[in-house]
C-alpha atoms as a PDB file:
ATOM      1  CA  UNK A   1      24.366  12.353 -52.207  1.00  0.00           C
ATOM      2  CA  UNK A   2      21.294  10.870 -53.973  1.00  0.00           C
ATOM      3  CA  UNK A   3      19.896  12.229 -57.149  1.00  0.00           C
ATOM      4  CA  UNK A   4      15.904  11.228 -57.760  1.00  0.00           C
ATOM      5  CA  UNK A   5      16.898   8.406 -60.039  1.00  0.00           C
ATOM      6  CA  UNK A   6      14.642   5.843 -57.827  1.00  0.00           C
ATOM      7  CA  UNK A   7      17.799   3.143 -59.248  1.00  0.00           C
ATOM      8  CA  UNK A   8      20.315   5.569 -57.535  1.00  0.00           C
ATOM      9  CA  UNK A   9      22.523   5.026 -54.217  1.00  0.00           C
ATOM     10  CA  UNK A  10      20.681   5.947 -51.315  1.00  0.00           C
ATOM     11  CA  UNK A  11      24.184   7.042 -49.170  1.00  0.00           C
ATOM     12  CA  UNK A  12      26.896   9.320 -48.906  1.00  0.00           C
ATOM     13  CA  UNK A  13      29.782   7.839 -50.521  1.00  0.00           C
ATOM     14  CA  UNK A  14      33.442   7.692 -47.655  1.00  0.00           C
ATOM     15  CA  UNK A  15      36.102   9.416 -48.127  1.00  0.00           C
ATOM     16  CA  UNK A  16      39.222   9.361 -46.201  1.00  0.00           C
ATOM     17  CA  UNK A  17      36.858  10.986 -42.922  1.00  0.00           C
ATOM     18  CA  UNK A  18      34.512   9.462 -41.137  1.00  0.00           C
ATOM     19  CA  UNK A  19      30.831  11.392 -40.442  1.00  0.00           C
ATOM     20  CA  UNK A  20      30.246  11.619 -36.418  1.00  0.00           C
ATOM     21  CA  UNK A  21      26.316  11.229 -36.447  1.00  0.00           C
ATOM     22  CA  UNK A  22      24.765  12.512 -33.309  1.00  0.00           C
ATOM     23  CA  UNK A  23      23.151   9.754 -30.571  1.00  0.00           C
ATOM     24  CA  UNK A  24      19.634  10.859 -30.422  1.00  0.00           C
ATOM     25  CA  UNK A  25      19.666  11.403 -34.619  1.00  0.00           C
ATOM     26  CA  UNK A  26      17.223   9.501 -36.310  1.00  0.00           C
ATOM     27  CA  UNK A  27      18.156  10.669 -39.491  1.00  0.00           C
ATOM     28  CA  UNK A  28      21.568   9.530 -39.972  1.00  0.00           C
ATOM     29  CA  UNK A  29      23.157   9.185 -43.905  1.00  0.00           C
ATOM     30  CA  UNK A  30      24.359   5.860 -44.294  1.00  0.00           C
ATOM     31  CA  UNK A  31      27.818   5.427 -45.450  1.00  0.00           C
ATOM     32  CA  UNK A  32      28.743   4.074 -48.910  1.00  0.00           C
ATOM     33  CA  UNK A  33      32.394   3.106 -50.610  1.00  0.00           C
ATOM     34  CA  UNK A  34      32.968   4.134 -53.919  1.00  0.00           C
ATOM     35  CA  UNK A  35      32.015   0.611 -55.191  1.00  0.00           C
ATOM     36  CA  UNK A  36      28.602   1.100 -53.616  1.00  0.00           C
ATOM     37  CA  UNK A  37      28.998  -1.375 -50.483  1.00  0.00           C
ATOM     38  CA  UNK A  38      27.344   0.034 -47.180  1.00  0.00           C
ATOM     39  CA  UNK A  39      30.010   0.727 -44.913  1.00  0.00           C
ATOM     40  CA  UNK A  40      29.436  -1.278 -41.498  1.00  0.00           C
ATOM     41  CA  UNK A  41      30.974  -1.896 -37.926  1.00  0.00           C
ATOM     42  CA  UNK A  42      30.145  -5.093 -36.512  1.00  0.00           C
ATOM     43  CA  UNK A  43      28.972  -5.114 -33.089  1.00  0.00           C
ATOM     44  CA  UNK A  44      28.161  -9.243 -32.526  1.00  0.00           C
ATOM     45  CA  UNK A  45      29.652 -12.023 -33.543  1.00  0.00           C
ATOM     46  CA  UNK A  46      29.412 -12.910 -37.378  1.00  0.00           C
ATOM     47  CA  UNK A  47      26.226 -15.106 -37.225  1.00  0.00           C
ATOM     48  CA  UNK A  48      24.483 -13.875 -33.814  1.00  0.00           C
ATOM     49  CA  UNK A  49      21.895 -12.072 -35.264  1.00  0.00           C
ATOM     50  CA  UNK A  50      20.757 -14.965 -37.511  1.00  0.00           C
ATOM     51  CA  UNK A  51      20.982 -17.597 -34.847  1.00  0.00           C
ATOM     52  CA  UNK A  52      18.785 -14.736 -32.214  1.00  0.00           C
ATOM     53  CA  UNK A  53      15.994 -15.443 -34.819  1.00  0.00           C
ATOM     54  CA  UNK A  54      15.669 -18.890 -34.091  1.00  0.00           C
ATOM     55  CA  UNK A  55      15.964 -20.656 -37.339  1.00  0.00           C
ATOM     56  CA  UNK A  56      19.369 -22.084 -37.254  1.00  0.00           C
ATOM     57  CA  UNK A  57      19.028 -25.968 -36.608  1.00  0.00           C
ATOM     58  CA  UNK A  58      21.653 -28.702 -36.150  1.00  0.00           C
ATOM     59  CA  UNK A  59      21.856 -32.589 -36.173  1.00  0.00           C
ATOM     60  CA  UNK A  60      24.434 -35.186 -35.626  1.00  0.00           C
ATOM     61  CA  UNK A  61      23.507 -38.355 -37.130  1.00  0.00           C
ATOM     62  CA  UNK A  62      23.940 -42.184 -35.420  1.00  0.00           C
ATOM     63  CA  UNK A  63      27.436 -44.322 -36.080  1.00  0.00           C
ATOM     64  CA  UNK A  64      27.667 -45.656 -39.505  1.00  0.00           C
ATOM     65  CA  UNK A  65      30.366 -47.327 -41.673  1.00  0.00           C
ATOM     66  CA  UNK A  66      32.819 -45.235 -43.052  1.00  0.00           C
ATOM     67  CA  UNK A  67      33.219 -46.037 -46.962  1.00  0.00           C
ATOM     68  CA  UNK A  68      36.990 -46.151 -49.223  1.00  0.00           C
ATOM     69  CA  UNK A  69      35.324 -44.860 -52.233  1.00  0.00           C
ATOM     70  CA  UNK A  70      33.774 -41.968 -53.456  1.00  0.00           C
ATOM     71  CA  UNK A  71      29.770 -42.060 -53.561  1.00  0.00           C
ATOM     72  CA  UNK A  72      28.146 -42.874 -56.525  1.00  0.00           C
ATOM     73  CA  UNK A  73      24.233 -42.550 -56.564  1.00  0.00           C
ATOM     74  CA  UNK A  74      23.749 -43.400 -53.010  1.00  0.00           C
ATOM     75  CA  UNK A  75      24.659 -40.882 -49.928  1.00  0.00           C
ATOM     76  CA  UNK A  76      26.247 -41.314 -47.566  1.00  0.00           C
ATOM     77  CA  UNK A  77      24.137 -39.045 -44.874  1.00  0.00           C
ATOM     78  CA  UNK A  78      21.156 -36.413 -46.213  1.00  0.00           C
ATOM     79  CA  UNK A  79      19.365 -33.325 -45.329  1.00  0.00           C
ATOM     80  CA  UNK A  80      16.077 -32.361 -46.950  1.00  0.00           C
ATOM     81  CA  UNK A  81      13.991 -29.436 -47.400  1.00  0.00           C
ATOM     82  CA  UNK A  82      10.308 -30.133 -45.882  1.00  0.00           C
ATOM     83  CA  UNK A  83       8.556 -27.149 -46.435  1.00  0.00           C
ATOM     84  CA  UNK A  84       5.946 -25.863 -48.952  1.00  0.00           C
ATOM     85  CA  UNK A  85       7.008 -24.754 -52.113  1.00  0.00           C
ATOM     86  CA  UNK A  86       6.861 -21.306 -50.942  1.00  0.00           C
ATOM     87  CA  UNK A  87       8.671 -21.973 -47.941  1.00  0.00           C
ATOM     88  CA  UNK A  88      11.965 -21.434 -46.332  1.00  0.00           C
ATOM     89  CA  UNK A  89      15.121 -22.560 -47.767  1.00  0.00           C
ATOM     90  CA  UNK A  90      17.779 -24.049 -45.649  1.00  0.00           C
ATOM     91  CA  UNK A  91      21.363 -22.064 -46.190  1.00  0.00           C
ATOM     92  CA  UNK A  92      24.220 -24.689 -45.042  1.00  0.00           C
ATOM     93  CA  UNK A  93      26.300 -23.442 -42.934  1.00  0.00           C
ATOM     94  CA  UNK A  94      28.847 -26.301 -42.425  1.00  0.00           C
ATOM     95  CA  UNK A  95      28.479 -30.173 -42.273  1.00  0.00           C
ATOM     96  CA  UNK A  96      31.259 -32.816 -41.672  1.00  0.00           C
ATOM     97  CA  UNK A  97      31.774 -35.870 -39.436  1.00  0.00           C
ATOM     98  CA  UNK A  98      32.737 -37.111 -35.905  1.00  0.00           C
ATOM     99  CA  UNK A  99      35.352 -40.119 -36.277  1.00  0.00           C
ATOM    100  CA  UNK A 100      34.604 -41.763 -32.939  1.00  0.00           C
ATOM    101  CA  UNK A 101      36.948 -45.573 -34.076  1.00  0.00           C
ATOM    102  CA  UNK A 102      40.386 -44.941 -35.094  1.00  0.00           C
ATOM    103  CA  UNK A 103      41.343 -47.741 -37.268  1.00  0.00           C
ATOM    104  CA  UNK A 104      45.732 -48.197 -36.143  1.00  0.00           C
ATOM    105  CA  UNK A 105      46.241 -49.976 -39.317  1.00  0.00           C
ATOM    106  CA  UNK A 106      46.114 -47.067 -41.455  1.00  0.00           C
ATOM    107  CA  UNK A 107      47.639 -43.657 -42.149  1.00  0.00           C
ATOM    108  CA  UNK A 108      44.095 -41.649 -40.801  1.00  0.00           C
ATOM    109  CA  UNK A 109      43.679 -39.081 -43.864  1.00  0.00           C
ATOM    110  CA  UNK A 110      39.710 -38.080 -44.708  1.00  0.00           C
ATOM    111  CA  UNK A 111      38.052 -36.326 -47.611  1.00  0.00           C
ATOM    112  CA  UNK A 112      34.964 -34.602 -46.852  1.00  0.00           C
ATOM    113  CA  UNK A 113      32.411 -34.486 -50.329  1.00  0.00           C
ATOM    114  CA  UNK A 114      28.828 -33.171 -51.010  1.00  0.00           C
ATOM    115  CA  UNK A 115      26.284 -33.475 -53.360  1.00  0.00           C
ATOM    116  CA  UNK A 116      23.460 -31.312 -54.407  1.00  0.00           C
ATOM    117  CA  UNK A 117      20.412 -33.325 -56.018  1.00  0.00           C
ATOM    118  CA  UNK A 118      19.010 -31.190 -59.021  1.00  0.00           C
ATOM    119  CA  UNK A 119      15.269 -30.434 -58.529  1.00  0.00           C
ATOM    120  CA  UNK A 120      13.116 -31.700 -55.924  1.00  0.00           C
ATOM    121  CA  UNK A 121      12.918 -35.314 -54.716  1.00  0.00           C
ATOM    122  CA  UNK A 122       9.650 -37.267 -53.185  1.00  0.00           C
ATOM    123  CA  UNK A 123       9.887 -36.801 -49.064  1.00  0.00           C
ATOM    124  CA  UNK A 124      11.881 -39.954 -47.933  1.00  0.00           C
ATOM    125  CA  UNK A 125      11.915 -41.433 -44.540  1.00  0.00           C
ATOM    126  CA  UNK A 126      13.157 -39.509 -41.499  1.00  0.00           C
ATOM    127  CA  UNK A 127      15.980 -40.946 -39.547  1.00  0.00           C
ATOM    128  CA  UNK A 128      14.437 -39.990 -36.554  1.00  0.00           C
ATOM    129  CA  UNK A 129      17.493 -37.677 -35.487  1.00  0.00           C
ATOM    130  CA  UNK A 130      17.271 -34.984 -32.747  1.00  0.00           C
ATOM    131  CA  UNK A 131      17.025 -31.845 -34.334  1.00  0.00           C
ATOM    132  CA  UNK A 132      18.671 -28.712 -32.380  1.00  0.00           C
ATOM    133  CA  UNK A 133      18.066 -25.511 -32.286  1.00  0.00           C
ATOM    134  CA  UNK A 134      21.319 -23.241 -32.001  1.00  0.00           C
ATOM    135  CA  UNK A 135      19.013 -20.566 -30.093  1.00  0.00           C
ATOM    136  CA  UNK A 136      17.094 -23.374 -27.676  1.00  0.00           C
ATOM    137  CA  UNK A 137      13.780 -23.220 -29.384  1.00  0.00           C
ATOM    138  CA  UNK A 138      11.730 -26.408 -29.464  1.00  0.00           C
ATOM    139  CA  UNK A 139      12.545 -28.785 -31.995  1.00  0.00           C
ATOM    140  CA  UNK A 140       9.396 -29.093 -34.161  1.00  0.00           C
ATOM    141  CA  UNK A 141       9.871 -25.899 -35.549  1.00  0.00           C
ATOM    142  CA  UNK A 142      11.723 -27.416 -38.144  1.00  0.00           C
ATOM    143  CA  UNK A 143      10.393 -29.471 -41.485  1.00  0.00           C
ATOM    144  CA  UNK A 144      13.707 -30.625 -42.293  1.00  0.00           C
ATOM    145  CA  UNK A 145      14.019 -34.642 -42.378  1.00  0.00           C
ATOM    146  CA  UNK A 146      17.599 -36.350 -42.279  1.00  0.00           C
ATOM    147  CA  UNK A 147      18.471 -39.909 -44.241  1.00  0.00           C
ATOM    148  CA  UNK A 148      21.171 -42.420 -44.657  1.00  0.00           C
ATOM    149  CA  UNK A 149      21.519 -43.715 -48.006  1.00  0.00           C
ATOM    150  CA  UNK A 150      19.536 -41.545 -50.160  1.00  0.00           C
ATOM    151  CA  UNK A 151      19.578 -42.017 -53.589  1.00  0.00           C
ATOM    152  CA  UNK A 152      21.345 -39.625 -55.259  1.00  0.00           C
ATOM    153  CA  UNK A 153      21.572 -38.092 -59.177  1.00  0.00           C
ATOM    154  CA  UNK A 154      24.351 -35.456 -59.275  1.00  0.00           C
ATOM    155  CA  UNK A 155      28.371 -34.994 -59.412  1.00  0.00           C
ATOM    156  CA  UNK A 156      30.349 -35.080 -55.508  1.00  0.00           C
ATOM    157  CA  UNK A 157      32.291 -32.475 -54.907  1.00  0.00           C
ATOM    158  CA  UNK A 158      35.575 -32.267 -52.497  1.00  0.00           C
ATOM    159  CA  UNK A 159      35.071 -29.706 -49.606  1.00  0.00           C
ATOM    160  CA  UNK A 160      37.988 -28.733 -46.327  1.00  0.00           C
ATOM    161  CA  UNK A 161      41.712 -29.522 -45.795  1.00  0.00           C
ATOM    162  CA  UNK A 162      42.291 -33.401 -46.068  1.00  0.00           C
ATOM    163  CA  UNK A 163      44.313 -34.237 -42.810  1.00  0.00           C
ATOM    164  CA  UNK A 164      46.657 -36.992 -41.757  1.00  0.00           C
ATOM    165  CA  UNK A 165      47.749 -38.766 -38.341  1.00  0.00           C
ATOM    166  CA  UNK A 166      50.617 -41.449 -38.574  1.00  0.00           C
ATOM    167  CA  UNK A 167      49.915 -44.812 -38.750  1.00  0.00           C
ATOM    168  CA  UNK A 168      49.482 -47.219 -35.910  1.00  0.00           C
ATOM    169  CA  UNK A 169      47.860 -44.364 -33.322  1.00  0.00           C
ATOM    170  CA  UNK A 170      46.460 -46.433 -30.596  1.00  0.00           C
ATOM    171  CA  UNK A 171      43.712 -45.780 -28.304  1.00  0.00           C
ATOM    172  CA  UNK A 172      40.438 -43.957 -29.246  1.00  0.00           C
ATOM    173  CA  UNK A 173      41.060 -40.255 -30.095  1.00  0.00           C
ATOM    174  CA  UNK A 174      37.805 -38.652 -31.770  1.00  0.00           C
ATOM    175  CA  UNK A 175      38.571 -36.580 -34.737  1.00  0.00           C
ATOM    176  CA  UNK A 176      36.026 -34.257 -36.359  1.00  0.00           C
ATOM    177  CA  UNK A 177      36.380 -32.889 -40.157  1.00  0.00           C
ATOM    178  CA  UNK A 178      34.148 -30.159 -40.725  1.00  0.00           C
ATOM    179  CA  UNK A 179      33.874 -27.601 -43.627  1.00  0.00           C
ATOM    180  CA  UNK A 180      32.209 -24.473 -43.394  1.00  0.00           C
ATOM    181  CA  UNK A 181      30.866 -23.707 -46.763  1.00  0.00           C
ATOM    182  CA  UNK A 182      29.203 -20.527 -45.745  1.00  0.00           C
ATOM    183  CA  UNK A 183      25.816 -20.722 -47.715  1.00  0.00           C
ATOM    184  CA  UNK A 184      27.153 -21.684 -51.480  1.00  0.00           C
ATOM    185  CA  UNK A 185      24.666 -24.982 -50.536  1.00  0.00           C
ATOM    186  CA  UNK A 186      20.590 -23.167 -50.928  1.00  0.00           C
ATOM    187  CA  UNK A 187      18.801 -26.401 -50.327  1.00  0.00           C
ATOM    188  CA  UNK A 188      14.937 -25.034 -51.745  1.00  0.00           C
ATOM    189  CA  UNK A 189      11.942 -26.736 -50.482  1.00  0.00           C
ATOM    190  CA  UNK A 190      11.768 -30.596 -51.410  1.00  0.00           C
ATOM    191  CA  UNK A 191      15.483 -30.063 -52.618  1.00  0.00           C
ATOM    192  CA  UNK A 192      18.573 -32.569 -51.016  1.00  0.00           C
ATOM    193  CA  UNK A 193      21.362 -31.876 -50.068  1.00  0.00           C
ATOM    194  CA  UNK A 194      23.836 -34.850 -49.109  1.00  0.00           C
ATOM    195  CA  UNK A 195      27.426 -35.392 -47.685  1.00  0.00           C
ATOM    196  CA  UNK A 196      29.934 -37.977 -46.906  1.00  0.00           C
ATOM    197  CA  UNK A 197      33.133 -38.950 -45.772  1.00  0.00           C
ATOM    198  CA  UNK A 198      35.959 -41.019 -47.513  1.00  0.00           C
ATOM    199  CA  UNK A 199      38.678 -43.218 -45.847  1.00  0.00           C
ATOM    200  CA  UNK A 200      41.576 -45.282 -47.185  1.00  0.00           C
ATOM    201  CA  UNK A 201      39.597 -48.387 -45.871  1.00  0.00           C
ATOM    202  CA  UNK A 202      36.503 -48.655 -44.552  1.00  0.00           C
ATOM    203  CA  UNK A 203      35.962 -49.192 -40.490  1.00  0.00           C
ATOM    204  CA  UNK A 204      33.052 -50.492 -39.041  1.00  0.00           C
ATOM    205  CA  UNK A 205      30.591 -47.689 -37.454  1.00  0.00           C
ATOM    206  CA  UNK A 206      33.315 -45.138 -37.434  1.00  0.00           C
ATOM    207  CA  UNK A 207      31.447 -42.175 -38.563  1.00  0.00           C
ATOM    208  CA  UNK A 208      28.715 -39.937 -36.837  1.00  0.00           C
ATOM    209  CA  UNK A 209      27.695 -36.958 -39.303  1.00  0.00           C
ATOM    210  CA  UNK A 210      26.759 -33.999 -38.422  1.00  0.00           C
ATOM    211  CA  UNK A 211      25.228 -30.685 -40.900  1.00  0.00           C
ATOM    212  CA  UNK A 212      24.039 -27.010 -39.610  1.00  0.00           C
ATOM    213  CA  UNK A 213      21.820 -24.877 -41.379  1.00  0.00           C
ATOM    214  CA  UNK A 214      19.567 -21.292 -40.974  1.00  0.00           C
ATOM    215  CA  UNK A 215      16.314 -21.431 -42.248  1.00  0.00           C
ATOM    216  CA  UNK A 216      15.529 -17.961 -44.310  1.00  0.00           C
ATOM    217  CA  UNK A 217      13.017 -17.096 -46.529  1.00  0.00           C
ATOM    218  CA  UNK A 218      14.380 -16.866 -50.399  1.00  0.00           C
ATOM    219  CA  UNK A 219      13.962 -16.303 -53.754  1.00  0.00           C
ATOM    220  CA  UNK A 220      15.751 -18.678 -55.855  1.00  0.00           C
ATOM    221  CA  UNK A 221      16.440 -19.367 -59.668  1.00  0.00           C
ATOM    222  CA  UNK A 222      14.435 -22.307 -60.683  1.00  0.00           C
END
């Protein structure tokens, strides 16, 4: 159990038993394991009780060119942070694209990549995007603004499994590459955060993206 040390574990630490608290208890002892991790039983789906609070947004962007190089200072597609300074961050969840032209020339193998802009930036220019709400609330409860070709200052990094249809596939399958990142991407307020996709050549207005995010309020590490 506890000791007074107001720094101590708060829990009774499991064993090999489990505790059988009663129903109408409102004192129960939380369990512990030995590392100090608070021992849980889900009862919803992973990311239910998020979503239930209303703050978990989603867009998918208009057809653009795909590009056969990796970005260098401009983006592809953007996401950024409208609120005050002491506002919500937005946690990515997952971003990727919709390939709605298949290109029968080519082998179709995409890399997914995403870029974190150090800092804040100046607000840019909506792209005028439908914003969603994953719960159905309205969507002007968001500050977030979305942009194609944002200038950006920092490295690209590779993200998901790169995949690969023969060449020469006729007809017009739609193919989406998505990578859940599960919150390493904290955009802050006024921060960007951008992604992209790469094919071996370029096809006209192949690409839709698409990014999710929950809006929470954070501390962060300036």
């Amino acid at each position: 159990m506890a000791t007074n040390d107001t720094n101590a574990i708060r829990g009774t630490v499991r064993g090999t038993t489990v505790v059988n608290q009663s129903d109408s208890s409102s004192n129960g002892i939380i369990a512990v394991t030995e590392r100090g991790d608070m021992a849980v039983a889900n009862s919803m789906p992973l990311l239910a009780d998020l979503a239930r609070l209303g703050s978990t947004f989603q867009i998918v962007g208009a057809a653009v060119d795909s590009i056969a190089a990796l970005p260098t200072t401009t983006a592809p597609h953007s996401l950024w942070n409208g609120e005050a300074s002491t506002g919500k961050c937005y946690v990515i969840d997952s971003f990727g694209c919709m390939e709605i032209v298949i290109d029968a020339t080519q082998a179709n193998n995409t890399l997914l990549v995403a870029n974190m802009t150090p800092g804040t930036v100046a607000a840019p220019t909506d792209a005028g995007l439908t914003k969603c709400s994953t719960s159905g609330r309205t969507t002007n409860q968001t500050a977030a603004r979305t942009v194609a070709g944002a200038t950006v200052l920092s490295q690209w990094f590779p993200h998901g499994q790169l995949t690969h249809i023969a060449g020469a596939v006729a007809g017009s399958k739609w193919r989406i590459n998505e990578a859940f990142v599960n919150g390493i991407y904290v955009v802050r307020p006024g921060g960007l955060f951008s992604w992209g996709a790469v094919k071996l050549a370029a096809v006209t207005a192949q690409m839709q993206y698409f990014v999710r995010w929950h809006e929470v309020q954070l501390s962060f590490v300036s």
